[in-house]
Protein backbone atom coordinates (compact mmCIF):
# COMPACT_ATOMS: atom_id res chain seq x y z
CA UNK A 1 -73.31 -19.26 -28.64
CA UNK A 2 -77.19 -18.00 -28.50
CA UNK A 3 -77.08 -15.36 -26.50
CA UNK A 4 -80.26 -16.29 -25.25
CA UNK A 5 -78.61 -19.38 -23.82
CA UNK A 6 -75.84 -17.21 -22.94
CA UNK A 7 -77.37 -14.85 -20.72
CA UNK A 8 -79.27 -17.71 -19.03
CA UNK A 9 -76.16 -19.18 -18.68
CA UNK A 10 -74.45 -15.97 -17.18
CA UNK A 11 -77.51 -15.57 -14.70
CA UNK A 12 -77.00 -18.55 -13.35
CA UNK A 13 -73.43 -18.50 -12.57
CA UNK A 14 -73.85 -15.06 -11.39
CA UNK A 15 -76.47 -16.45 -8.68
CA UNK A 16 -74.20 -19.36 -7.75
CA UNK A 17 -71.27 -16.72 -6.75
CA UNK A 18 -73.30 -15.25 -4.02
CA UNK A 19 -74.62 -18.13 -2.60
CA UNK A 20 -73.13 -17.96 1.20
CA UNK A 21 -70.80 -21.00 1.64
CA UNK A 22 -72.91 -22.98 4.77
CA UNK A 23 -75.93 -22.97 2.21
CA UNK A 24 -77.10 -25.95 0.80
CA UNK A 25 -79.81 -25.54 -2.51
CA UNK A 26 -81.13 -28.49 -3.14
CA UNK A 27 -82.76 -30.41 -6.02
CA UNK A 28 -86.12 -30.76 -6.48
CA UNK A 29 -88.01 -33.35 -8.48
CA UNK A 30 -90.65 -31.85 -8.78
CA UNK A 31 -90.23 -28.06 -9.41
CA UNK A 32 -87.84 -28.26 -12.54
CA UNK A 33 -87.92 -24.14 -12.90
CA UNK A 34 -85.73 -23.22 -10.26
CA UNK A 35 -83.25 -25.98 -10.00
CA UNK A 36 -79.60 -25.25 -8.50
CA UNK A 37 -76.64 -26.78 -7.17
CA UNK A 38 -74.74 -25.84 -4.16
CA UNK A 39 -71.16 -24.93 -5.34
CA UNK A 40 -69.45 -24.68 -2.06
CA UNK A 41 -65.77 -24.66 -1.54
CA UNK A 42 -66.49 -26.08 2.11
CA UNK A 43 -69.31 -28.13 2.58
CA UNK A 44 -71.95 -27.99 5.45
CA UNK A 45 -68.82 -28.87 7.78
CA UNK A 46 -65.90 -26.52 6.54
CA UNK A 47 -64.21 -29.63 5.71
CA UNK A 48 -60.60 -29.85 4.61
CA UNK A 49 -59.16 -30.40 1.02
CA UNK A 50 -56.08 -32.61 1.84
CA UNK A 51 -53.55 -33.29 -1.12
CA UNK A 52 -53.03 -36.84 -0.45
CA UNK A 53 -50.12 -38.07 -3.23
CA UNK A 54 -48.30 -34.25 -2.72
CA UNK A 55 -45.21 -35.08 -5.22
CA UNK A 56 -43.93 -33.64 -8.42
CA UNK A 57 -45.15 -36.67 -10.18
CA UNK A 58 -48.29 -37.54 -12.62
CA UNK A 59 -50.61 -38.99 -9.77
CA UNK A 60 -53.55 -40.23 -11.18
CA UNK A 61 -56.24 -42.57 -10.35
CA UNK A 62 -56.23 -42.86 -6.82
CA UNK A 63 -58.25 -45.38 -4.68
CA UNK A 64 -58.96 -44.87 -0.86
CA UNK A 65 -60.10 -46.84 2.14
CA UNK A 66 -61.06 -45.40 5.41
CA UNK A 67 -59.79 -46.91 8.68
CA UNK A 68 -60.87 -44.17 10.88
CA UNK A 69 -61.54 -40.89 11.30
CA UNK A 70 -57.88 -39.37 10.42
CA UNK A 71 -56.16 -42.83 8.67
CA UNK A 72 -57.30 -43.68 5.34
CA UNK A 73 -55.33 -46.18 3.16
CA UNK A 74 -54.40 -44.70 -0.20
CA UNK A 75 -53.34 -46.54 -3.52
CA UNK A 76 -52.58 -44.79 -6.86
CA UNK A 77 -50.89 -45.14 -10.36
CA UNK A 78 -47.56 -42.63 -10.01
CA UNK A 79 -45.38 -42.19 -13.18
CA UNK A 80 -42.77 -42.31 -11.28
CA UNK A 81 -40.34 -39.43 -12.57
CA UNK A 82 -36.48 -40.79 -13.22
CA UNK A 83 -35.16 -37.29 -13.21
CA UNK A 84 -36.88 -34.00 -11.97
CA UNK A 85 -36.75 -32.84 -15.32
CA UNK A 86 -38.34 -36.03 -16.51
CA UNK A 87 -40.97 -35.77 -19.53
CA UNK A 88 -43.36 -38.69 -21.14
CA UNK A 89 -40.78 -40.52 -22.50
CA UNK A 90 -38.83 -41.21 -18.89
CA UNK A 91 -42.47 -41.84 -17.26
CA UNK A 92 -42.36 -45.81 -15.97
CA UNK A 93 -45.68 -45.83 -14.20
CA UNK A 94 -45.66 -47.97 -11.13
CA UNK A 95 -48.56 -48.83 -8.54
CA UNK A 96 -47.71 -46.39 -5.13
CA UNK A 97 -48.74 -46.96 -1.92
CA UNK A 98 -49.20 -44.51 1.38
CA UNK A 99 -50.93 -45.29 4.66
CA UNK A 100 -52.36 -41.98 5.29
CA UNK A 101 -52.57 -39.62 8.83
CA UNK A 102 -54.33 -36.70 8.43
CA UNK A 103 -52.35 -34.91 10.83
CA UNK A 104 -49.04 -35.45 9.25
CA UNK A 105 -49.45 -36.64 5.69
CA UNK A 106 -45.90 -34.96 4.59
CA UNK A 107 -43.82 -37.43 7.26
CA UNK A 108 -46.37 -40.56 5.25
CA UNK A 109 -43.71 -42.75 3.81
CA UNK A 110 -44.66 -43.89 0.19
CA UNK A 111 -44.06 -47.23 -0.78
CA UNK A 112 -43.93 -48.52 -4.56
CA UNK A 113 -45.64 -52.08 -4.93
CA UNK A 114 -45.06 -52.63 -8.26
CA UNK A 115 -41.66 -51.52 -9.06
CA UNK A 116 -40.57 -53.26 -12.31
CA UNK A 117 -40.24 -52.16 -16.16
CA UNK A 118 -43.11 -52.46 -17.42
CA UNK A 119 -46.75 -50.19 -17.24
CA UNK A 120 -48.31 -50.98 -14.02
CA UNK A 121 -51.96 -49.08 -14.32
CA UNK A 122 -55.55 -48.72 -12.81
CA UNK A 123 -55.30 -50.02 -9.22
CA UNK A 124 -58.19 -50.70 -6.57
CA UNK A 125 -58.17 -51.74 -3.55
CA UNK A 126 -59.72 -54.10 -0.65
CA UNK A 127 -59.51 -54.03 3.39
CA UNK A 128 -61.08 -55.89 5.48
CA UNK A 129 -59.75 -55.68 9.35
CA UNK A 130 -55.84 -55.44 9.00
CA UNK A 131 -56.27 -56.74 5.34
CA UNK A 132 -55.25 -54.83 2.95
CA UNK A 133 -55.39 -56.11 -0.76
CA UNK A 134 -54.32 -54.48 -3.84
CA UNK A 135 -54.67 -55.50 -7.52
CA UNK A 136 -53.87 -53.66 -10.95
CA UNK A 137 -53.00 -54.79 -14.50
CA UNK A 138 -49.41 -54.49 -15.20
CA UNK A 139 -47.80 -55.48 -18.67
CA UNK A 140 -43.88 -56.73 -17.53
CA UNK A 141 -44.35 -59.65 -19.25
CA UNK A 142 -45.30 -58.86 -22.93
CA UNK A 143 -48.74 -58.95 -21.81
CA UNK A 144 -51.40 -57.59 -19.86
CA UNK A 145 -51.60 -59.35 -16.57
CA UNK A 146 -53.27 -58.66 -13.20
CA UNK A 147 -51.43 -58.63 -10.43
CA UNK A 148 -52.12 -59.06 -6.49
CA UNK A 149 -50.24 -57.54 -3.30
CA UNK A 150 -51.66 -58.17 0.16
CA UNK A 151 -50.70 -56.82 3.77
CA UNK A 152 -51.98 -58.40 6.94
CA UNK A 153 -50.64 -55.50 9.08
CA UNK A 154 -52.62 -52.86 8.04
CA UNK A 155 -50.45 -51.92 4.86
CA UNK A 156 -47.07 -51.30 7.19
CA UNK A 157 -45.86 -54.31 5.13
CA UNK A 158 -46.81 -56.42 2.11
CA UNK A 159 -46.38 -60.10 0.43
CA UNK A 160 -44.81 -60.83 -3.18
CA UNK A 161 -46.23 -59.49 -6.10
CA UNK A 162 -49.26 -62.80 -7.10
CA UNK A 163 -50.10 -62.98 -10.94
CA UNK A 164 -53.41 -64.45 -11.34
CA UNK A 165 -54.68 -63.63 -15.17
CA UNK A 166 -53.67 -66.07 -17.88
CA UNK A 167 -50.95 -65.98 -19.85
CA UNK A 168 -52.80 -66.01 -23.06
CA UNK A 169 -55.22 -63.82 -22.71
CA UNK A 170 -54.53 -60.04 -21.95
CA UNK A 171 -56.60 -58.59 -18.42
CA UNK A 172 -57.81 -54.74 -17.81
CA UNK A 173 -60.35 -53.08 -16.20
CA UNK A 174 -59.69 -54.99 -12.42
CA UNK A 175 -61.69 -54.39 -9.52
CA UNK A 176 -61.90 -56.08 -5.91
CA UNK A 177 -63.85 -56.54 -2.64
CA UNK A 178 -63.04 -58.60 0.27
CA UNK A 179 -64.76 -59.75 3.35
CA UNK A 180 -63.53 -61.78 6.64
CA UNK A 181 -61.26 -64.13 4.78
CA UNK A 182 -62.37 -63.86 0.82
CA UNK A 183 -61.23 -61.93 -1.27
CA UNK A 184 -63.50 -61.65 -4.83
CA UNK A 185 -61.35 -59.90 -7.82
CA UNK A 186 -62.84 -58.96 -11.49
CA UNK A 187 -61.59 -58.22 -14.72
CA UNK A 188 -61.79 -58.06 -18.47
CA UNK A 189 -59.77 -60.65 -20.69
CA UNK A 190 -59.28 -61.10 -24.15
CA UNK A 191 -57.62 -62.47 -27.07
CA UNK A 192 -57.45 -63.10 -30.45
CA UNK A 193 -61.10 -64.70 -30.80
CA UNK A 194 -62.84 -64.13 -27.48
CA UNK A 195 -63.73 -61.49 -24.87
CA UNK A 196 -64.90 -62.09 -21.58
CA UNK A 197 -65.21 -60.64 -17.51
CA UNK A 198 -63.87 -63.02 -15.25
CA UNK A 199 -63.63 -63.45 -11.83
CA UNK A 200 -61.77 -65.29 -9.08
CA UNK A 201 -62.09 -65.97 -5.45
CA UNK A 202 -59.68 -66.78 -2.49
CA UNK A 203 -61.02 -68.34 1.08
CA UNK A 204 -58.03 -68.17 2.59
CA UNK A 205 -57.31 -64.23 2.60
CA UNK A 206 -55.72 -63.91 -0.62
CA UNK A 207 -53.04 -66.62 -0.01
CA UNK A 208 -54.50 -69.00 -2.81
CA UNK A 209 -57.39 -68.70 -5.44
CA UNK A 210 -59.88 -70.87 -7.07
CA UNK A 211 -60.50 -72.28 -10.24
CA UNK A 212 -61.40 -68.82 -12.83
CA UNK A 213 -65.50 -68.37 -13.39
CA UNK A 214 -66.57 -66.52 -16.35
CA UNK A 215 -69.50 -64.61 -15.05
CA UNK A 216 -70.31 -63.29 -19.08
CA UNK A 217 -68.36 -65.06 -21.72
CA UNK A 218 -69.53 -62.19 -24.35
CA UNK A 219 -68.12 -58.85 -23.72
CA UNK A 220 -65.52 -56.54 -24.82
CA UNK A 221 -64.25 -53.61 -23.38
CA UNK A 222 -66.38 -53.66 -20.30
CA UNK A 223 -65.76 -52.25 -16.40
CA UNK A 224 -66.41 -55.65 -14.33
CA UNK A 225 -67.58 -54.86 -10.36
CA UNK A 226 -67.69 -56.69 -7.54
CA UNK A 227 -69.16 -56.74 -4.35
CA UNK A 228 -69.65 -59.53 -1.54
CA UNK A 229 -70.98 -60.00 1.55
CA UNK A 230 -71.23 -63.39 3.81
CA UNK A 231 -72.73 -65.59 0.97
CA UNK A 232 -73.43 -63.57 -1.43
CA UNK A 233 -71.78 -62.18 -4.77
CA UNK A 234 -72.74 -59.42 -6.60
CA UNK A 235 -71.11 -58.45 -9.86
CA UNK A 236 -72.08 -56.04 -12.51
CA UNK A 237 -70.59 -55.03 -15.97
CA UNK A 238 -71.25 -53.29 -19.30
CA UNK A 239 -71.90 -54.12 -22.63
CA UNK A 240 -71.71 -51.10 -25.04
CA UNK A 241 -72.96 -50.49 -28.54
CA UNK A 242 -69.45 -50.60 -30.33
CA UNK A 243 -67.46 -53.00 -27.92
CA UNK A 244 -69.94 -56.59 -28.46
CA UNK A 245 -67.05 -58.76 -29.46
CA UNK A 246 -68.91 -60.76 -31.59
CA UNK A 247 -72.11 -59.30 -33.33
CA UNK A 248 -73.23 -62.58 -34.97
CA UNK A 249 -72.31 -64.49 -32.29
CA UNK A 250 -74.25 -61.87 -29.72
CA UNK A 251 -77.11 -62.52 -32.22
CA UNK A 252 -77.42 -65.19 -31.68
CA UNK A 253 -76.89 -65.72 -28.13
CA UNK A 254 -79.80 -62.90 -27.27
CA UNK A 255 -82.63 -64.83 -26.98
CA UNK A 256 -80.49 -67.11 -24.45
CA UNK A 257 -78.66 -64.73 -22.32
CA UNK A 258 -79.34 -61.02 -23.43
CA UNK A 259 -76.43 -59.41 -24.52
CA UNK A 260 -77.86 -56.03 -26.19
CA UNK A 261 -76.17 -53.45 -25.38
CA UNK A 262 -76.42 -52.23 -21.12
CA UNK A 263 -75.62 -52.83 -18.12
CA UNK A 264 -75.62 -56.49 -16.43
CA UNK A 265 -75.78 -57.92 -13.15
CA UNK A 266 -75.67 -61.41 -11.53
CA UNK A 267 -75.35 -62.68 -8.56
CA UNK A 268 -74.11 -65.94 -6.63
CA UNK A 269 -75.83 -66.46 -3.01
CA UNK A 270 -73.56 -69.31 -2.62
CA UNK A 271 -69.97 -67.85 -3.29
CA UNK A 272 -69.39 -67.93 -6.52
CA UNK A 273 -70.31 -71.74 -7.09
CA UNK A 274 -73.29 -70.94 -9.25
CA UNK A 275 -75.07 -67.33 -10.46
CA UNK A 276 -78.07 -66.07 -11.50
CA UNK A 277 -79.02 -65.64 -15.18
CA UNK A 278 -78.03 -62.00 -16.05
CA UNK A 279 -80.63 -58.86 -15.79
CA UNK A 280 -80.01 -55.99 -18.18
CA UNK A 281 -80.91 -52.04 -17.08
CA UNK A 282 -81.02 -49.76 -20.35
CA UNK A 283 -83.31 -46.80 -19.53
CA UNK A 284 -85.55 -46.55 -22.19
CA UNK A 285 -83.68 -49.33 -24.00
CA UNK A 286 -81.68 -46.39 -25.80
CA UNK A 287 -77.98 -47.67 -23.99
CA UNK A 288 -75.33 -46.88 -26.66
CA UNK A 289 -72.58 -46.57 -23.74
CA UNK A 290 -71.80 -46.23 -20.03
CA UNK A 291 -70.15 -47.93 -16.84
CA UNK A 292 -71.51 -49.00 -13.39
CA UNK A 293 -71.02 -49.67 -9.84
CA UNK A 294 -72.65 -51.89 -7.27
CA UNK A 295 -72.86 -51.54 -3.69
CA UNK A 296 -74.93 -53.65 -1.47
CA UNK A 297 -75.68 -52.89 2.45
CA UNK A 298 -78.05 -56.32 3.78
CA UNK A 299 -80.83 -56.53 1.60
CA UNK A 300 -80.55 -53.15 -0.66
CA UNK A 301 -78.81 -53.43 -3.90
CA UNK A 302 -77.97 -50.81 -5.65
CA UNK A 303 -76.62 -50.69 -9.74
CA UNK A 304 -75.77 -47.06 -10.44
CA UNK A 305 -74.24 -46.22 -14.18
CA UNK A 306 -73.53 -43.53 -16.28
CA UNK A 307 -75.97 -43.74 -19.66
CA UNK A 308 -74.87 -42.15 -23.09
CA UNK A 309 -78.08 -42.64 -25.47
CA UNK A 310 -75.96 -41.63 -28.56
CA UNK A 311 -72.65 -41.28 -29.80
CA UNK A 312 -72.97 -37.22 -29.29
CA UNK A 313 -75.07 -37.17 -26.05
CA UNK A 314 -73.97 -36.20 -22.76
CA UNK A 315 -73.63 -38.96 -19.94
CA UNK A 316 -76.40 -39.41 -17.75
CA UNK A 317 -76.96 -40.65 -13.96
CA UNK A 318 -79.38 -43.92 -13.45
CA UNK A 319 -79.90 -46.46 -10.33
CA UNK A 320 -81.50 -49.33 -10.24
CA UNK A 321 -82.29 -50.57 -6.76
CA UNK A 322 -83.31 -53.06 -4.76
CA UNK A 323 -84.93 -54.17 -1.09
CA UNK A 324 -85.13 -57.89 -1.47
CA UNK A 325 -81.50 -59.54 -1.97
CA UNK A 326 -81.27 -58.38 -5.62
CA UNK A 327 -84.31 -60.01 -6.98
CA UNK A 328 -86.78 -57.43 -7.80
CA UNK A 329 -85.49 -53.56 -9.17
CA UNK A 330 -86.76 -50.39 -10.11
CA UNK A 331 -85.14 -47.60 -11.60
CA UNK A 332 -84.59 -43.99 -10.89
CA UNK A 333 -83.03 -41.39 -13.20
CA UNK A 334 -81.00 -38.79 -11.15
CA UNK A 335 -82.01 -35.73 -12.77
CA UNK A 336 -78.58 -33.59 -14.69
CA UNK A 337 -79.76 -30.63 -15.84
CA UNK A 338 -78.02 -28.99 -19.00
CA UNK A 339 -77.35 -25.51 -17.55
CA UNK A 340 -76.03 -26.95 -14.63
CA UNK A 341 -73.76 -30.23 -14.70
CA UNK A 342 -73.11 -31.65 -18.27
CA UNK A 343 -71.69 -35.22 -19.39
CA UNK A 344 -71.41 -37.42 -15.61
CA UNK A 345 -68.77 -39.89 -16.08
CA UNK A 346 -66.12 -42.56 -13.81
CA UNK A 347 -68.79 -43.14 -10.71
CA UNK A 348 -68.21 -44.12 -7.44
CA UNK A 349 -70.98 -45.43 -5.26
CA UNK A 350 -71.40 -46.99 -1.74
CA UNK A 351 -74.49 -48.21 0.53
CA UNK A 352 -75.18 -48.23 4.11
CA UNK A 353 -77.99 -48.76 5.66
CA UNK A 354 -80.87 -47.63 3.44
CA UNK A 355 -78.60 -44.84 1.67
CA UNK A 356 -76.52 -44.72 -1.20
CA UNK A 357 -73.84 -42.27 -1.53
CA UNK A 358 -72.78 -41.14 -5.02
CA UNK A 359 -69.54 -39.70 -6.50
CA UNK A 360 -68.92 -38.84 -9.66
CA UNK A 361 -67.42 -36.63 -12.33
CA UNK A 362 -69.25 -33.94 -14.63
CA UNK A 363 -68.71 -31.01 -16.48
CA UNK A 364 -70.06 -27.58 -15.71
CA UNK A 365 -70.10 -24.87 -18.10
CA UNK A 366 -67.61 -21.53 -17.00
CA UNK A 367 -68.56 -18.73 -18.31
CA UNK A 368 -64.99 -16.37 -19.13
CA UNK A 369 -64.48 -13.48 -16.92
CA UNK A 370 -64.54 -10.38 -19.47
CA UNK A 371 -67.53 -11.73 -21.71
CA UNK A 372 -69.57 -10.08 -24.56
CA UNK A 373 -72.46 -11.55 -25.95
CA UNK A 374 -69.74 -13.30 -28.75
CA UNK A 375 -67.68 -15.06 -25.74
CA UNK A 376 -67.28 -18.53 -25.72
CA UNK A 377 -68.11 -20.41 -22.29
CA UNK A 378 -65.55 -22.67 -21.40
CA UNK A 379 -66.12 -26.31 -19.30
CA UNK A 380 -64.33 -27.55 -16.44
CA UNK A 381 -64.47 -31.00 -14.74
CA UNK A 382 -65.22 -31.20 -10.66
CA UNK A 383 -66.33 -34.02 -8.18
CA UNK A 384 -69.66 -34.07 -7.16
CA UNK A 385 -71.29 -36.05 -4.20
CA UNK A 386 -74.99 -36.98 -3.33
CA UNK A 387 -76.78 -38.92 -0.98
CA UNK A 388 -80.13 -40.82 -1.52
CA UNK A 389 -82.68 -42.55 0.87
CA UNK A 390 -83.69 -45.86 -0.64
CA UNK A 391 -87.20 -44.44 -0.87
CA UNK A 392 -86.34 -40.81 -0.97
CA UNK A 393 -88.71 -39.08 -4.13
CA UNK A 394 -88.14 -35.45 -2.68
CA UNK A 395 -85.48 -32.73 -2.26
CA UNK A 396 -81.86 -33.54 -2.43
CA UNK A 397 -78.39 -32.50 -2.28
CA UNK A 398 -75.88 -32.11 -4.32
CA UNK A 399 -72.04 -31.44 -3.80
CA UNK A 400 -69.36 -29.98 -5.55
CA UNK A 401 -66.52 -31.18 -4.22
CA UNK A 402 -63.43 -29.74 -5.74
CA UNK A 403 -64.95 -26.32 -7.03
CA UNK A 404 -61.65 -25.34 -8.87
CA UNK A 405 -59.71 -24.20 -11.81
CA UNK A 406 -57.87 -27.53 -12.39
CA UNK A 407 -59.88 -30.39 -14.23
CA UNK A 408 -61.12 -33.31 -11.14
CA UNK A 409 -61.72 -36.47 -12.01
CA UNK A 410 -62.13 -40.17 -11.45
CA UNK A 411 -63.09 -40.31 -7.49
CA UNK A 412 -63.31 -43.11 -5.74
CA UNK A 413 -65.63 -43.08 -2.27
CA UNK A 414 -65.52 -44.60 1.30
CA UNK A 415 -66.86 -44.44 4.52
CA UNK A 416 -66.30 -44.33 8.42
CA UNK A 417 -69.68 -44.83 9.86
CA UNK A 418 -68.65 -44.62 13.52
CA UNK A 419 -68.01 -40.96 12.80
CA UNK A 420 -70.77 -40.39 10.17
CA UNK A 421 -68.07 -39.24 7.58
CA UNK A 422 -67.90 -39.51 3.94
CA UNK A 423 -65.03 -38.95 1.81
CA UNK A 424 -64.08 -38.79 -1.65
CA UNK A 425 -60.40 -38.77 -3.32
CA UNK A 426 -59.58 -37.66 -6.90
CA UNK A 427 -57.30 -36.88 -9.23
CA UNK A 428 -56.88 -32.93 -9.88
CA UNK A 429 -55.05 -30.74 -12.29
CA UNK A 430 -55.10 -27.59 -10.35
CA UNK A 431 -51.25 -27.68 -9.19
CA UNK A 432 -50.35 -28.22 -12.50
CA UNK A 433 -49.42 -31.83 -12.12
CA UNK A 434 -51.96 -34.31 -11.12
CA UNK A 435 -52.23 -35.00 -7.51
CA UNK A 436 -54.72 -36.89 -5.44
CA UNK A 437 -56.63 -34.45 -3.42
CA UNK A 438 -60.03 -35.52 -0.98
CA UNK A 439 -62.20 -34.09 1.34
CA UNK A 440 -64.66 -35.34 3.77
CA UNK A 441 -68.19 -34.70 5.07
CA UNK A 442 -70.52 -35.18 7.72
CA UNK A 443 -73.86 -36.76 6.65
């Protein structure tokens, strides 16, 4: 390493260590000389780190739901040990389950939803009043398929297992949302000769679905979202440099629909019936790669991604937002700073009122503890969190959530606005198996 860079680096973690825990250092766009983080074990509110899954198991990719200030609904992918002494080749990962209480998350009881021989992966989940919907790809049958569970008690009990994919086509990459009585679920499908995000749609509270819509019938390897509220559907997806299915065909198609590489977003204001030609966000029209999420509180809409300009750049944080319905945008880069956090990756966003709240992963360079100028830093991944005003240009916050040894990653985000709470879940290392850890804070 330059040991220019190095001492710079070294300075700066030096300064970070005796920053008192209640501080908070803001960003600052304009001022780009003296720009810090707040690496705080205990944010603002000496909030709790809760280990949520707390098993001897692999525990990875957790979802959460709030339902009030100490219950939060909790759905991960588990592998499910056989033995105690189990290793990768007994691992049968299955889709777990756990109403959570805060005050006694040990007595929990854990339930398995998927429970069969096959690799059940990637869950998310849904809630609307008692509702509780899951959905995850699982590949029992020879092929990738996604499956549905619902509970109309709050997750106390569920339904049968609903497959809703195709049988000839294999699904990944699922996502939900529900509100009142629909329930909206995405995904990517593909098979020998085509690639596509589809979607489907229940009135009647997950009991029965629709006909399947194919919101882009030209992409390959892409993160579908969804969102909804009372009329309308919002869905957003992307379309990297090396996963176009078809590059003639894409060719061809660009002058129609636009499928360069980026990020895409329709929308339906009448359920899903019809939707809106897509609108592509590339910053700077360099996109080689990246995923999104969109979030939607009345009339702001909000597309946040993660932006990779070249095969051997670092990610990057963008938004493009909203204030009419989804009709109009502009975009904002949120300004990473090398010496600071490197590579943002696996997002997590959500909108209320006028503010979106951000969660995501990055990298942040550790410098060793006994280090001559010929030391190598090391990098470790935590869970940051930030919250924007729709028309905030000034100073804001950022939070580092985990702050620990063990790598964090993939959070997912969710909020109780009666008590003015957010709170983020992950999936952390630090134990030495991965466990689904999450704290909360006051905004």
């Amino acid at each position: 390493m330059d040991s220019t860079l190095f001492k710079s680096t070294l300075t700066i973690f030096l300064f970070l260590l005796i920053i008192p825990l209640s501080n908070i250092i803001p960003y600052s766009n304009n001022d780009k000389s003296n720009l810090v983080f707040s690496k705080v074990l205990n944010p603002v509110d000496n909030s709790k780190l809760y280990n949520l899954s707390n098993n001897k198991n692999d525990s990875v990719y957790g979802q959460i739901q709030s339902v009030d200030k100490t219950n939060f609904s909790l759905v991960w992918q588990d592998s499910n040990f056989k033995t105690l002494a189990s290793n990768h080749l007994d691992r049968n990962y299955d889709i777990f389950f756990k109403s959570v209480n805060l005050n006694n998350i040990s007595s929990d009881e854990t339930l398995n939803l998927s429970n069969n021989s096959g690799f059940s992966e990637h869950p998310h989940i849904a809630s609307s009043g008692n509702n509780v919907y899951l959905a995850w790809v699982d590949n029992s049958n020879g092929y990738e398929q996604v499956f549905l569970r619902s509970s109309a008690d709050g997750g106390k009990t569920f339904g049968e297992s609903l497959s809703l994919s195709n049988d000839n086509v294999n699904a990944s990459n699922v996502d939900i949302y529900s509100n009142d009585n629909h329930v909206f679920i995405v995904w990517q499908q593909s098979n020998s000769t085509h690639s596509s995000v589809a979607l489907l749609s229940s009135d009647d509270q997950g009991k029965s679905f629709g006909s399947e819509t194919l919101p882009s019938e030209y992409s390959s390897n892409s993160y579908p979202k969804v969102f909804a509220d009372e009329y309308n559907v919002y869905i957003s997806w992307n379309v990297d440099v090396d996963n176009r299915f078809d590059p003639s065909v894409i060719q061809e198609q660009e002058g129609v629909m636009g499928f360069k590489p980026g990020i895409y977003f329709v929308k339906s204001e009448d359920l899903e019936k019809s939707f809106s030609s897509p609108v592509r966000f590339a910053y700077n029209n360099s996109f080689d790669s990246g995923k999104s999420q969109v979030s939607v509180f009345d009339k702001y809409v909000y597309i946040t991604w993660v932006q990779r300009d070249a095969v051997n750049e670092l990610g990057n944080l963008f938004t493009a937002k909203s204030s009419d319905g989804g009709n109009n945008f502009t975009t904002d880069q949120i300004p990473l700073f090398a010496n600071q956090i490197l590579d943002a990756a696996n997002l997590d966003t959500i909108a209320y009122q006028d503010k979106l709240f951000t969660s995501f992963e990055g990298s942040i360079v550790e410098p060793e503890t006994d280090m001559t100028e010929s030391s190598e830093s090391t990098f470790n991944k935590e869970i940051f969190l930030f919250m924007r005003s729709f028309n905030q240009t000034g100073d804001y916050s950022i939070y580092n959530l985990s702050w620990n040894s063990g790598i964090s990653e993939c959070p997912s985000i969710t909020i109780n606005p009666l008590d003015e709470a957010i709170s983020v879940s992950w999936e952390d290392y630090t134990p030495g198996n991965h466990e689904i850890f999450m704290r909360s804070i006051k905004y």
